[in-house]
Protein backbone atom coordinates (compact mmCIF):
# COMPACT_ATOMS: atom_id res chain seq x y z
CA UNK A 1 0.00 0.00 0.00
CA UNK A 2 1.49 3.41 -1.07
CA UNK A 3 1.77 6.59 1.03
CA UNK A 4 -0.93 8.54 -0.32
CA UNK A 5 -3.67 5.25 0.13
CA UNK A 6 -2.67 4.99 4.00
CA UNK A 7 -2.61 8.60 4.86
CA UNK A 8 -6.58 8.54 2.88
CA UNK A 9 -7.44 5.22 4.78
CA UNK A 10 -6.30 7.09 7.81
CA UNK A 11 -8.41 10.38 7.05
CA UNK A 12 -11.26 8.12 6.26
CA UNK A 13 -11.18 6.18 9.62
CA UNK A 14 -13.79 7.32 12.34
CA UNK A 15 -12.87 5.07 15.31
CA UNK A 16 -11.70 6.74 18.58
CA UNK A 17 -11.16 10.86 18.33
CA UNK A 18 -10.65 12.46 15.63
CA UNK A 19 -7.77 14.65 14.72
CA UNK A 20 -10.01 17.82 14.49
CA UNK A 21 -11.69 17.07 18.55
CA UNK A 22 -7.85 16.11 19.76
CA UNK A 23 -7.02 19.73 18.81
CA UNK A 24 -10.10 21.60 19.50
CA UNK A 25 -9.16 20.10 23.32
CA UNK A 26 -6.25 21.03 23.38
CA UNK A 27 -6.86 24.71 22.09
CA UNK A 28 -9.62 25.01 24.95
CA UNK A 29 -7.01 23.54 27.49
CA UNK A 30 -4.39 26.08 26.63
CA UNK A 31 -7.14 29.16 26.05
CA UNK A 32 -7.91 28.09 30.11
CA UNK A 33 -4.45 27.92 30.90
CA UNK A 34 -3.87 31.36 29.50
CA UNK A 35 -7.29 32.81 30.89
CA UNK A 36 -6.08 31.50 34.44
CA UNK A 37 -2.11 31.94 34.55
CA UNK A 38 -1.97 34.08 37.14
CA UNK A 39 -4.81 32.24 39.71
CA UNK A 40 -3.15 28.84 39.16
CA UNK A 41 0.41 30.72 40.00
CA UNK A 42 -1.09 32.12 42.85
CA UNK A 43 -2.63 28.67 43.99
CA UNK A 44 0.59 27.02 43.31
CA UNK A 45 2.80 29.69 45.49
CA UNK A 46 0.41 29.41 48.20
CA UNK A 47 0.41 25.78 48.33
CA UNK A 48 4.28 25.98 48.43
CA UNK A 49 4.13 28.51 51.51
CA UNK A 50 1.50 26.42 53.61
CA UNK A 51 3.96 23.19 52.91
CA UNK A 52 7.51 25.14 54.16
CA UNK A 53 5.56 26.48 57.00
CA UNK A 54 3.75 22.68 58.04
CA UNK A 55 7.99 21.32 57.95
CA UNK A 56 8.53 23.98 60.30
CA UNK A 57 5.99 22.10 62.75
CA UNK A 58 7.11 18.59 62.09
């Protein structure tokens, strides 16, 4: 089978996701990321802080 039939029988194939809804998630994922940087920095930092301080304790 030649290049050009397996790339078609591969564009033709509609079993599992689809190349078109893989990177429609993946745009949404990284528009959230983006929309959110700066909360999920925030979160992060503030987790880091209440783990240092919880060491002190232990």
């Amino acid at each position: 089978m030649d290049l050009r039939k397996q790339i078609s029988a591969f564009m033709k194939d509609e079993s599992g996701l689809s190349t078109v809804e893989i990177i429609l998630i993946l745009v949404v994922l990284i528009a959230l990321v983006l929309i959110f940087k700066d909360e999920m920095i925030e979160i992060v930092e503030d987790i880091f802080k209440n783990i240092n301080k919880r060491i002190d304790k232990i």
